[in-house]
N, C-alpha and C. Protein backbone atom coordinates (compact mmCIF):
# COMPACT_ATOMS: atom_id res chain seq x y z
N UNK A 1 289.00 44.76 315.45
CA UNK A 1 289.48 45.82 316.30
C UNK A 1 291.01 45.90 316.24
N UNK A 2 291.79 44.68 316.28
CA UNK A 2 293.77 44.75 316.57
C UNK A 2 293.66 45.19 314.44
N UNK A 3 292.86 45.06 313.69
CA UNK A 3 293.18 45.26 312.26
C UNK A 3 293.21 46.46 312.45
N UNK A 4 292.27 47.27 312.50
CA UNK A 4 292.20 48.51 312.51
C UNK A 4 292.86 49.37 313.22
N UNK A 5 293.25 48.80 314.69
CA UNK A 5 294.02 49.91 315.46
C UNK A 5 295.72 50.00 314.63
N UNK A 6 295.90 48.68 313.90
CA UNK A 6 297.02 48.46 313.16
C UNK A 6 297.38 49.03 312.37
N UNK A 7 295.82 49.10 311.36
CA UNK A 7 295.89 50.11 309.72
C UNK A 7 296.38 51.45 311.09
N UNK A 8 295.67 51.86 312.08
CA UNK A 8 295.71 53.50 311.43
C UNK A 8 297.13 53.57 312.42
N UNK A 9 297.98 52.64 312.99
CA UNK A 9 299.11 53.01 313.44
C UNK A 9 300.37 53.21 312.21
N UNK A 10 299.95 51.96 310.77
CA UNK A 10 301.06 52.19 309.87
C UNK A 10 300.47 53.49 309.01
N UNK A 11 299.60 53.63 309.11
CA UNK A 11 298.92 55.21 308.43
C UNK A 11 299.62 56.24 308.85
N UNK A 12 299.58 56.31 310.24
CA UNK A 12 300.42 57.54 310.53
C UNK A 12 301.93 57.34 310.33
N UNK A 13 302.40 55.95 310.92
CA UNK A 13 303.84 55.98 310.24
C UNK A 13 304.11 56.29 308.97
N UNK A 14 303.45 55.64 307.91
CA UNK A 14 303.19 56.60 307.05
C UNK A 14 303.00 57.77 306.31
N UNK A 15 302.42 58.37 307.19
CA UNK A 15 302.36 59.73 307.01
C UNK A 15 303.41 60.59 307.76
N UNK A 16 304.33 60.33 308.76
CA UNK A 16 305.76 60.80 309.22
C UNK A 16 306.54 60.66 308.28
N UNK A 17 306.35 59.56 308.03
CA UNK A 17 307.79 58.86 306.51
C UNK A 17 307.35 59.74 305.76
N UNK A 18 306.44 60.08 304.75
CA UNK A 18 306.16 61.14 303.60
C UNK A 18 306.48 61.91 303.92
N UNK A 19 305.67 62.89 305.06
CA UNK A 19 306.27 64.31 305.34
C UNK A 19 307.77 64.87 305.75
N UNK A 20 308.60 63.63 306.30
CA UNK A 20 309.97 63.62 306.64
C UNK A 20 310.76 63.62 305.80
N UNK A 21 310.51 62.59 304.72
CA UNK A 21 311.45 62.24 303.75
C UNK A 21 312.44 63.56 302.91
N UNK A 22 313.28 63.48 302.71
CA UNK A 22 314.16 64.25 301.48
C UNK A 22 313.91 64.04 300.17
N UNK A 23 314.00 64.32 299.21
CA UNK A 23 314.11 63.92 297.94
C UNK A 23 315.66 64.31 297.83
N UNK A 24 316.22 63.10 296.79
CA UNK A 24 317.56 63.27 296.94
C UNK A 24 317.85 64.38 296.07
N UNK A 25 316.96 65.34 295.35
CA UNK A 25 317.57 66.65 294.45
C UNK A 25 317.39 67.27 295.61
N UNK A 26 316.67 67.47 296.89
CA UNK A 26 316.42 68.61 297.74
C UNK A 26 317.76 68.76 298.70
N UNK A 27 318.87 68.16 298.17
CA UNK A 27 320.12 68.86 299.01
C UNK A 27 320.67 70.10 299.42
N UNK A 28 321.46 70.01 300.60
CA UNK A 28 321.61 71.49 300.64
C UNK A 28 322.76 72.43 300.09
N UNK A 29 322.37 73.47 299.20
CA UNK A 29 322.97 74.01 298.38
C UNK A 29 323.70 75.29 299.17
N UNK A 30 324.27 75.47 300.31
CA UNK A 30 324.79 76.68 300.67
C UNK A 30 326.05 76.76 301.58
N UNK A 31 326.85 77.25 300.62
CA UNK A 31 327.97 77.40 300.96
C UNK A 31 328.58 78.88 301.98
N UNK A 32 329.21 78.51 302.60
CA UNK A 32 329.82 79.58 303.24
C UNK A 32 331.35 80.16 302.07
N UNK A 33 331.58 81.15 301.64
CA UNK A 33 332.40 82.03 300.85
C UNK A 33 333.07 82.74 301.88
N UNK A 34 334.46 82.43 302.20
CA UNK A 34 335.77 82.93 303.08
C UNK A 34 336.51 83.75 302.23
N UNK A 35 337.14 84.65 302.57
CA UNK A 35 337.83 85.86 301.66
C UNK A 35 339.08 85.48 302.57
N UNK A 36 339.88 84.71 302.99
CA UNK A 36 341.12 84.69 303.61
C UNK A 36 341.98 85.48 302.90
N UNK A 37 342.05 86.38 302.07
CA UNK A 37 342.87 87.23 301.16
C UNK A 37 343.56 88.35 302.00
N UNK A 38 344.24 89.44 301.24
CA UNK A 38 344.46 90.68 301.65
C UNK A 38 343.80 91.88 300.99
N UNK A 39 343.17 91.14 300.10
CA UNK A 39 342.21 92.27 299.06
C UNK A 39 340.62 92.17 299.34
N UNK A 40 339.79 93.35 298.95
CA UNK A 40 338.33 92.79 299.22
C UNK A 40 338.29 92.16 297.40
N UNK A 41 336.85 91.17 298.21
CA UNK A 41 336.07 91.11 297.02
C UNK A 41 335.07 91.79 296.92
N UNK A 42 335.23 92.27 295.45
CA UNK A 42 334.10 93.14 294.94
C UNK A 42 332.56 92.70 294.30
N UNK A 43 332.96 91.58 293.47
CA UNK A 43 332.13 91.08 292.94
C UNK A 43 332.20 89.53 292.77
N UNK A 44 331.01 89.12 292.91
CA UNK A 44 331.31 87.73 293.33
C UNK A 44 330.32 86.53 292.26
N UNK A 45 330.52 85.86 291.83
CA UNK A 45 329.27 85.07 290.70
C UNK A 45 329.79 83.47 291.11
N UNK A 46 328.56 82.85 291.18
CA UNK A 46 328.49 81.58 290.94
C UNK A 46 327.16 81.14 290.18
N UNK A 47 327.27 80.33 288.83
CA UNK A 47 326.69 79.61 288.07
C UNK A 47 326.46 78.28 287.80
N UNK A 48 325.49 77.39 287.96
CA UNK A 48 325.50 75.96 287.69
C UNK A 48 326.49 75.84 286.27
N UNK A 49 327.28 74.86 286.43
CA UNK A 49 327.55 74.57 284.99
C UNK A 49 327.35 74.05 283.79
N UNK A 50 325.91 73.72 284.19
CA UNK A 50 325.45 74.33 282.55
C UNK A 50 325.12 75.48 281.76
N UNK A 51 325.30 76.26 282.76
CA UNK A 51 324.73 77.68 282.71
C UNK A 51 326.18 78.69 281.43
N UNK A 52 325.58 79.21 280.51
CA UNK A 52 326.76 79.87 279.87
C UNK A 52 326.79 81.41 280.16
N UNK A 53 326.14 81.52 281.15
CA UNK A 53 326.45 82.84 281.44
C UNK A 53 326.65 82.90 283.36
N UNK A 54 327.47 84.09 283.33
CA UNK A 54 327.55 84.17 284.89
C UNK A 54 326.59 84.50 285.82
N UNK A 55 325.53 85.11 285.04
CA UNK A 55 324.40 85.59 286.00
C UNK A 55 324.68 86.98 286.40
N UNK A 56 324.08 87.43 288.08
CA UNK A 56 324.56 88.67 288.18
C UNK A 56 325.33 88.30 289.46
N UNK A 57 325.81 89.74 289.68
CA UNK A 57 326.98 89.48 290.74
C UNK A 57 326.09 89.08 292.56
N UNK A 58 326.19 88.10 292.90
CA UNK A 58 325.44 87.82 294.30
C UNK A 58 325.81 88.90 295.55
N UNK A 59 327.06 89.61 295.38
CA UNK A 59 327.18 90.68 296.46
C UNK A 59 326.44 91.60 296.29
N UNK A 60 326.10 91.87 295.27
CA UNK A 60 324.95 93.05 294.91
C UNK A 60 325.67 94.51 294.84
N UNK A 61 325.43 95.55 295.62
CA UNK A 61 326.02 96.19 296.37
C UNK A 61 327.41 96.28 297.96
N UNK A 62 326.96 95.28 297.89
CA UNK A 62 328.24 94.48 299.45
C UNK A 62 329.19 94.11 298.59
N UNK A 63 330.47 93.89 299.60
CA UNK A 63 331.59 93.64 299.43
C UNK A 63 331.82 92.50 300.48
N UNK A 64 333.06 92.09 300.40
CA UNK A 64 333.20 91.04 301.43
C UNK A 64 334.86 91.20 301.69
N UNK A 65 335.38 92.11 302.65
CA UNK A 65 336.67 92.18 303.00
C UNK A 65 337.42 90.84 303.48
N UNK A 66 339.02 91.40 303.27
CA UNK A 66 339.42 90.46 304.01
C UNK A 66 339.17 89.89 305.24
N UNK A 67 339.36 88.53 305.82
CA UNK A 67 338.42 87.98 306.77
C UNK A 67 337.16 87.91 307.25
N UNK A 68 336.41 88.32 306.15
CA UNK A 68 335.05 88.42 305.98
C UNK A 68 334.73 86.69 305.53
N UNK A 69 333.64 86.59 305.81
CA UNK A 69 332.80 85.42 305.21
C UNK A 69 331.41 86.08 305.04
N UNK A 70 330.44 85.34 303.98
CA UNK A 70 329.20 85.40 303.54
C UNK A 70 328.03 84.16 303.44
N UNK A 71 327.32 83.65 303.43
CA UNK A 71 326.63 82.43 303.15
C UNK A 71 325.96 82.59 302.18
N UNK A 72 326.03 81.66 301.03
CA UNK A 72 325.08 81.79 300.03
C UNK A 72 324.39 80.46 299.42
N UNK A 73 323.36 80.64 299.18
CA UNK A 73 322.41 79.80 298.77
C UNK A 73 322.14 79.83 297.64
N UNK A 74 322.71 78.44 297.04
CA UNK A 74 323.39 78.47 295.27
C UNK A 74 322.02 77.85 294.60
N UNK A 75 320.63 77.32 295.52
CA UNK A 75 319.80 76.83 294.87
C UNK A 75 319.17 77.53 293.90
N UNK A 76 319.23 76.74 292.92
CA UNK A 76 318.19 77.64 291.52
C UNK A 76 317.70 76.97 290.82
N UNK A 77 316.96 75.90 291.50
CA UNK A 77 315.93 75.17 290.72
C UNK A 77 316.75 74.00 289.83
N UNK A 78 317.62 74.56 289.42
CA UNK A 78 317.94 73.39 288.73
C UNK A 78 318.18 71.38 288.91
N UNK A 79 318.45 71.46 290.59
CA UNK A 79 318.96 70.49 290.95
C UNK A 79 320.61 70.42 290.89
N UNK A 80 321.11 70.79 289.98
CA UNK A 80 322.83 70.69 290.02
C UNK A 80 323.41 71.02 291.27
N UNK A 81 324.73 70.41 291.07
CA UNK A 81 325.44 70.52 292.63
C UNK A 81 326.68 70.74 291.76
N UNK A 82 327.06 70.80 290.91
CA UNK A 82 328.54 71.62 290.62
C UNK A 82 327.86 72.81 289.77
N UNK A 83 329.27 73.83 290.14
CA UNK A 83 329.20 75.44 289.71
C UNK A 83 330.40 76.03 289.56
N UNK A 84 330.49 76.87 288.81
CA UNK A 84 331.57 77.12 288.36
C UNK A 84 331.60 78.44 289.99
N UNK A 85 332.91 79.56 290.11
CA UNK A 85 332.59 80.44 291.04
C UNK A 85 333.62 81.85 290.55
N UNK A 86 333.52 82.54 290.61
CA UNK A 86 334.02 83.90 289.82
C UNK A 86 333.96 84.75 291.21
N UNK A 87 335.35 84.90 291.45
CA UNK A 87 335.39 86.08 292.40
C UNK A 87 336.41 87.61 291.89
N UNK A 88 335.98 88.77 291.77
CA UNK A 88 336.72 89.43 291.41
C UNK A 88 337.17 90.43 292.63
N UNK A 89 338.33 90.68 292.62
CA UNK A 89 339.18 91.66 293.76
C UNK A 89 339.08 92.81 293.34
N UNK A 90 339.34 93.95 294.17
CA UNK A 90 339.42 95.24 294.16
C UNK A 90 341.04 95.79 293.55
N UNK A 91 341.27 94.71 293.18
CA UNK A 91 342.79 95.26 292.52
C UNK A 91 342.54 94.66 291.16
N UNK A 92 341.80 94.19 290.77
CA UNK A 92 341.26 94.02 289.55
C UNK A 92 341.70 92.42 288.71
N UNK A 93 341.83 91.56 290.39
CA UNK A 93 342.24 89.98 289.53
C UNK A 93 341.30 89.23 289.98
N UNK A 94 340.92 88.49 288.76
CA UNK A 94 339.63 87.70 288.73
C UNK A 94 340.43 85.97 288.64
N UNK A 95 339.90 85.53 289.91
CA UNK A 95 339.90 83.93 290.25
C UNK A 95 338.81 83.49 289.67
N UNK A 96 338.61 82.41 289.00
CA UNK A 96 337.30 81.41 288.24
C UNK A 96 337.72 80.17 288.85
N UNK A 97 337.05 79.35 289.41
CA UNK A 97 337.22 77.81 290.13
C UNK A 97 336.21 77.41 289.42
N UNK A 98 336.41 75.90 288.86
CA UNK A 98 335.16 75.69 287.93
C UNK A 98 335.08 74.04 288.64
N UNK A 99 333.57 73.46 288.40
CA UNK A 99 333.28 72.26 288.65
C UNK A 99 333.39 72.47 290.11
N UNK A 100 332.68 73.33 291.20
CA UNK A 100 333.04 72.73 292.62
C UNK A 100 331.76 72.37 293.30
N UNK A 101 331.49 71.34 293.86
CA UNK A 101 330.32 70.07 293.95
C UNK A 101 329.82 71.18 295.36
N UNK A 102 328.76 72.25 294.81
CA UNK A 102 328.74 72.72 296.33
C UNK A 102 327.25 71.87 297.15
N UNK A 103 326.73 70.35 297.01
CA UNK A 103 326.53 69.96 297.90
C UNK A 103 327.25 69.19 298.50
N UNK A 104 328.26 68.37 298.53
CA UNK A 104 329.34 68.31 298.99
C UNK A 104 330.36 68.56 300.05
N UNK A 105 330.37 70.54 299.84
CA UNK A 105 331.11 71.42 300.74
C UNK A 105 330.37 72.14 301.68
N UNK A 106 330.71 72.87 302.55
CA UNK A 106 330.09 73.93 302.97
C UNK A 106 330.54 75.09 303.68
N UNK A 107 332.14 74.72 302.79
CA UNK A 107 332.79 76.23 303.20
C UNK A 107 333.78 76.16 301.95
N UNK A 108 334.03 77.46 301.30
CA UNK A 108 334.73 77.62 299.98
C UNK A 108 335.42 78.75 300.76
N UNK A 109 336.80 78.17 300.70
CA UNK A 109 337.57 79.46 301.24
C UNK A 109 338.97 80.14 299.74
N UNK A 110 339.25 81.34 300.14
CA UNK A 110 339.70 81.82 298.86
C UNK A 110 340.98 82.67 299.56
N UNK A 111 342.05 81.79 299.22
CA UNK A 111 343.30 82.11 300.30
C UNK A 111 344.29 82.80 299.23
């Protein structure tokens, strides 16, 4: 009877620990993007860096004015936590920040 009431108490501990657990690739990938500028951004890309292309632009249609912020969720399967980040302005100058560890951060501001 104390065996059994035992098994099924580490069973369920057990079964909390599994269902709780993290896997250490399941970090969280989402950064907050600050425009502290005087220009909007127009178009905005972030790519894992292995990636040789930029992808498409994550604002889509949106913009993100000055003193604007956005949240974005850089997960894409891959597991990586550095990315390169491509922001382009409405006056037509393009910032590239490369290698930034976005599990790590969770605010990328662009002053």
């Amino acid at each position: 009877m104390i065996f059994r009431r035992t098994l099924v108490v580490a069973l369920a501990a057990l079964t909390i620990t599994a269902t709780t657990a993290i896997p250490a690739f399941a970090q969280d990938r989402k950064v907050r993007i600050v425009n502290n500028t005087s220009f909007t951004i127009v178009r905005f890309y972030g790519s894992n860096k292995g990636s040789k292309s930029w992808e498409e632009d994550i604002l889509g249609a949106d913009v993100l004015g000055p003193g604007q912020s956005v949240n974005i969720n850089f997960d894409d399967g891959t597991g990586y936590c550095k990315f390169d980040f491509k922001a382009v302005f409405n006056d037509g100058e393009e910032l590239v920040s490369k290698n930034i560890n976005i599990c790590e951060i969770g605010t990328y501001n662009y002053n």
